[in-house]
C-alpha atoms as a PDB file:
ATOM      1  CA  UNK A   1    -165.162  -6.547  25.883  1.00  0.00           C
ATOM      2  CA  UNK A   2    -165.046  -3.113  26.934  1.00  0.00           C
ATOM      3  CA  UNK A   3    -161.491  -3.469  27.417  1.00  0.00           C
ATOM      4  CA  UNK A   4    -160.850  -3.911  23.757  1.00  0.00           C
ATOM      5  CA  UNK A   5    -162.812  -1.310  22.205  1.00  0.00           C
ATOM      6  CA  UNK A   6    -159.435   1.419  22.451  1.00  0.00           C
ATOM      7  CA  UNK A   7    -157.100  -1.302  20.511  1.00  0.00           C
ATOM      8  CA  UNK A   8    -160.446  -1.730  18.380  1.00  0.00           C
ATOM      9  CA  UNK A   9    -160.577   2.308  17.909  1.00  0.00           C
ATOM     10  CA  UNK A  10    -156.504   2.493  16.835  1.00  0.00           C
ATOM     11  CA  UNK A  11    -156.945  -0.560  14.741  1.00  0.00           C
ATOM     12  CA  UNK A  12    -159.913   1.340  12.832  1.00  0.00           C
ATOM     13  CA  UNK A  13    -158.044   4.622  12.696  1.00  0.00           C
ATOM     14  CA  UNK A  14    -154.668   2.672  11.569  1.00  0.00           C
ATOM     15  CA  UNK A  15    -156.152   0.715   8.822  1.00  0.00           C
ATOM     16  CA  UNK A  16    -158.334   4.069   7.692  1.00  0.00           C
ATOM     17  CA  UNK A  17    -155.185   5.892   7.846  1.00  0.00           C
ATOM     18  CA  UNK A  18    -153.403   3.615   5.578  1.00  0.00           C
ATOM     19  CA  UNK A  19    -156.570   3.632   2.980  1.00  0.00           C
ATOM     20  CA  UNK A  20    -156.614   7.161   2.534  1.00  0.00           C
ATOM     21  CA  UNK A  21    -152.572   7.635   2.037  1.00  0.00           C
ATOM     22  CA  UNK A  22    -153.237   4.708  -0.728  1.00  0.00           C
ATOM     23  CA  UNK A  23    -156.217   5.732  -2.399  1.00  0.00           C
ATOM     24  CA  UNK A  24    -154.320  10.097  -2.621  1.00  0.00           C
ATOM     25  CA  UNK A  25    -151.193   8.478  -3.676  1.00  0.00           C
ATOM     26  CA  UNK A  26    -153.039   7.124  -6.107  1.00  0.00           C
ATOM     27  CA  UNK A  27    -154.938   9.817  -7.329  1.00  0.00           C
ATOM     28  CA  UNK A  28    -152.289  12.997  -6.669  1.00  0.00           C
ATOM     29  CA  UNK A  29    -149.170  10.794  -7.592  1.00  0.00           C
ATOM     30  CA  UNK A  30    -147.918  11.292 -11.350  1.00  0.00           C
ATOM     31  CA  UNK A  31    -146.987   8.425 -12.931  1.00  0.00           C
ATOM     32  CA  UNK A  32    -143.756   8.804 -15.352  1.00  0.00           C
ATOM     33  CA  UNK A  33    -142.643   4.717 -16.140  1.00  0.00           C
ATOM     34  CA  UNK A  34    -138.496   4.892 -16.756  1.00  0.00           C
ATOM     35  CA  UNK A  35    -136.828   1.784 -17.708  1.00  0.00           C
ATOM     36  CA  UNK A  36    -135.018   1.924 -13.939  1.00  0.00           C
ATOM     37  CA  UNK A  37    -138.708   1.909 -12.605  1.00  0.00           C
ATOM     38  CA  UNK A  38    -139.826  -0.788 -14.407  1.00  0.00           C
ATOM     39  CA  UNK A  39    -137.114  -3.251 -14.058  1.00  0.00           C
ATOM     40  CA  UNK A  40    -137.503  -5.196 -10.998  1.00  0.00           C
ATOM     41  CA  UNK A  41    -135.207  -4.257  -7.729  1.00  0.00           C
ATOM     42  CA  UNK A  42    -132.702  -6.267  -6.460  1.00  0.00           C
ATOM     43  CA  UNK A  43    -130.665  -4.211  -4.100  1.00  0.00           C
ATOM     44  CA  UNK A  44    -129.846  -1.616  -6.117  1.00  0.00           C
ATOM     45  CA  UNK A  45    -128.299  -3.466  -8.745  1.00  0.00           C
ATOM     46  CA  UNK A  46    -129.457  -4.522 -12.673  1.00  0.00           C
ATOM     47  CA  UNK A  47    -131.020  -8.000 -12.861  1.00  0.00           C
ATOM     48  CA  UNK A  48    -128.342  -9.929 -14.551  1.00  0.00           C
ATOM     49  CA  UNK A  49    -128.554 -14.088 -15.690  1.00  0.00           C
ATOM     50  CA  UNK A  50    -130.947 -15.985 -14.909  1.00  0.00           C
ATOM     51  CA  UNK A  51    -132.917 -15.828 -11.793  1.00  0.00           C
ATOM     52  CA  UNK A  52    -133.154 -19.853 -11.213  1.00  0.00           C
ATOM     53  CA  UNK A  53    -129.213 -19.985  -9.918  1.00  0.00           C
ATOM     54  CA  UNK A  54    -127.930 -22.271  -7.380  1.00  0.00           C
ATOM     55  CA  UNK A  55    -127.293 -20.528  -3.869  1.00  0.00           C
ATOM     56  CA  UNK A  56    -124.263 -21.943  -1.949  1.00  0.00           C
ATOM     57  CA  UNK A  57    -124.771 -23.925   0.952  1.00  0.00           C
ATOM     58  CA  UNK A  58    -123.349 -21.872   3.197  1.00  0.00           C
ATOM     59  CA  UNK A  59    -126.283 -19.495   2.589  1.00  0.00           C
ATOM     60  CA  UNK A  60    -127.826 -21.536   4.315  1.00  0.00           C
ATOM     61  CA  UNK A  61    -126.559 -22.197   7.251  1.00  0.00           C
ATOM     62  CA  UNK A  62    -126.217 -18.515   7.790  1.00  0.00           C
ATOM     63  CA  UNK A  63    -129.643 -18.281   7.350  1.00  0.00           C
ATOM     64  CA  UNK A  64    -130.367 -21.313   9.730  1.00  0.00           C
ATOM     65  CA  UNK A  65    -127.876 -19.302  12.416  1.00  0.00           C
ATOM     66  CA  UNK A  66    -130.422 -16.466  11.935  1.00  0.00           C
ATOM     67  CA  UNK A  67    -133.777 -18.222  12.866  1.00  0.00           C
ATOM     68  CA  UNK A  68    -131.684 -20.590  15.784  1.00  0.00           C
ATOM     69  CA  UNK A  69    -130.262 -17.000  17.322  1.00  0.00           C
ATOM     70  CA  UNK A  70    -133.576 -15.306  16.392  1.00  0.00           C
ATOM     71  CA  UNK A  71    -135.483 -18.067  18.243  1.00  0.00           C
ATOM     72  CA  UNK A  72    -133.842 -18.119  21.116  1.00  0.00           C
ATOM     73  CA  UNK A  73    -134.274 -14.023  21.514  1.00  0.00           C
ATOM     74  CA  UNK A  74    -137.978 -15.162  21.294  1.00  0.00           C
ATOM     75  CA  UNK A  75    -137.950 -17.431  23.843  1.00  0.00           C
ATOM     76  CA  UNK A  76    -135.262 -15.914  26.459  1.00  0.00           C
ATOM     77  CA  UNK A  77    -136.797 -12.522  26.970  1.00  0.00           C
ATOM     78  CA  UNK A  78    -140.526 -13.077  27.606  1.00  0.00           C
ATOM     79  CA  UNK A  79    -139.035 -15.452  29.969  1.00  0.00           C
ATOM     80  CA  UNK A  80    -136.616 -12.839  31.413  1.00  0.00           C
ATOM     81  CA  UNK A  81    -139.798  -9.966  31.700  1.00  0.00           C
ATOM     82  CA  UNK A  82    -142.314 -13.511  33.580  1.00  0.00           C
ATOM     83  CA  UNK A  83    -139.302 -14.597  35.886  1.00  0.00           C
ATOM     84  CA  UNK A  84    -140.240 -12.992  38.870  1.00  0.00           C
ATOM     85  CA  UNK A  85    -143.795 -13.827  38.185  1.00  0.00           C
ATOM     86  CA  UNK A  86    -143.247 -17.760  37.613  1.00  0.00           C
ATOM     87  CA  UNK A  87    -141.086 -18.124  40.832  1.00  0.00           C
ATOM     88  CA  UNK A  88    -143.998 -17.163  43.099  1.00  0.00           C
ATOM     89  CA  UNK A  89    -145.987 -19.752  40.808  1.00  0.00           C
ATOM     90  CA  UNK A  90    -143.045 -22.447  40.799  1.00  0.00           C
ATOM     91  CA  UNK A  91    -139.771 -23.077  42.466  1.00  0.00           C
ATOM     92  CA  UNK A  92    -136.925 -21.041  41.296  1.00  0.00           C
ATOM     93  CA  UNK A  93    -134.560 -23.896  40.487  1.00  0.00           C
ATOM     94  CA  UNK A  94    -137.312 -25.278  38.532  1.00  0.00           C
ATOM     95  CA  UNK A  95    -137.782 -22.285  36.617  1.00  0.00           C
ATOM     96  CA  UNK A  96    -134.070 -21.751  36.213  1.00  0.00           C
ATOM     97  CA  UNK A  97    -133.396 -24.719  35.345  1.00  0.00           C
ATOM     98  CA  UNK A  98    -135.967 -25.073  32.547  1.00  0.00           C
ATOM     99  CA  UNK A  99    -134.028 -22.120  30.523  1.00  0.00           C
ATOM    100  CA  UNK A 100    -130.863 -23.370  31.106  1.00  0.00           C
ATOM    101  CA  UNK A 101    -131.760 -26.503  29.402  1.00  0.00           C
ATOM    102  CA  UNK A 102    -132.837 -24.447  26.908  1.00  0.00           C
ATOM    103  CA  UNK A 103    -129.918 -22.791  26.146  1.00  0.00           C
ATOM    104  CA  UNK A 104    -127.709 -25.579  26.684  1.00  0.00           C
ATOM    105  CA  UNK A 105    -129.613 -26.829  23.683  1.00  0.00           C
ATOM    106  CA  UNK A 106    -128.943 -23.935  21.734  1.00  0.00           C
ATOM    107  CA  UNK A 107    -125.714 -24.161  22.733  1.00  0.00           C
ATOM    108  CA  UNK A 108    -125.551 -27.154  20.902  1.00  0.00           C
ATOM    109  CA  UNK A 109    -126.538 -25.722  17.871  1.00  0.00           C
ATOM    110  CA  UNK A 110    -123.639 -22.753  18.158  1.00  0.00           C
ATOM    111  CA  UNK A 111    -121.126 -25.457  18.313  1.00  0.00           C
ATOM    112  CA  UNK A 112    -122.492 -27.448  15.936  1.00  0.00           C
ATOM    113  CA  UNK A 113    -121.955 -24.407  13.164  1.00  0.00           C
ATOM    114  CA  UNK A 114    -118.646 -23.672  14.886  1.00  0.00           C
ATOM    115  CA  UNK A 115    -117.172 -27.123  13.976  1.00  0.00           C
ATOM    116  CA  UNK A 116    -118.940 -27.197  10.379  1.00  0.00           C
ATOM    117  CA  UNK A 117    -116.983 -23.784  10.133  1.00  0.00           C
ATOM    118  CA  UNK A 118    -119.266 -21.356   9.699  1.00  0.00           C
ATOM    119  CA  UNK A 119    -117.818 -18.988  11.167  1.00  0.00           C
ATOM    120  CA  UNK A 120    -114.786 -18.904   8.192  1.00  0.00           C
ATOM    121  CA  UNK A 121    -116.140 -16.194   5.882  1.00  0.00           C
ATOM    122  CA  UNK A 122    -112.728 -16.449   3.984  1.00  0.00           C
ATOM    123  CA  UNK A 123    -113.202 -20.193   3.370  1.00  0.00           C
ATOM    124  CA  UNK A 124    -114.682 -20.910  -0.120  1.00  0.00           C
END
């Protein structure tokens, strides 16, 4: 346990830290409502129509890329920092082998959005 009490100390100060800019914002901060401060944001631009409209599709599947690319940064890089630990542990074609399945399957994925045509932004 001993180990923990300097993340436990940092933690403590962090969170303390955050408190007090809160609680002086709060009491040294004026407070002048404009109409532009009270509307809600949405990227810079005036909330126009309704906010229950249909998103296209292809929204989506950009969005889908995201988290299958995002993933596999996840996944690829703790591996890459462990690789020369796991081959003492296990065989390297084992190891190697394992993440190349892995992104063979993600590979997949990338041509799977290639053929749907993701990739054509000027496509409606």
């Amino acid at each position: 346990m001993k180990a923990y009490v300097p993340i436990l100390i940092v933690f403590i100060f962090v969170l303390g830290f955050a408190v007090t800019n809160i609680v002086l914002s709060h009491l040294v901060g004026k407070r002048k409502n404009t109409r532009a401060k009270l509307i809600p944001y949405e990227c810079g631009m005036d909330p126009v129509g309704s906010a229950h409209q249909r998103f296209s599709v292809k929204f989506y599947l950009v969005a889908m890329l995201f988290i299958l690319f995002d993933i596999e940064a996840v996944f690829l890089l703790p591996w890459a920092v462990v690789f020369r630990d796991l081959i003492q542990k296990l065989s390297r074609p084992f190891v190697f082998l394992e993440m190349m399945v892995f992104v063979a399957v993600l590979l997949v994925g990338y041509i799977y959005v290639w053929k749907k045509g993701l990739f054509e932004w000027n496509r409606s």
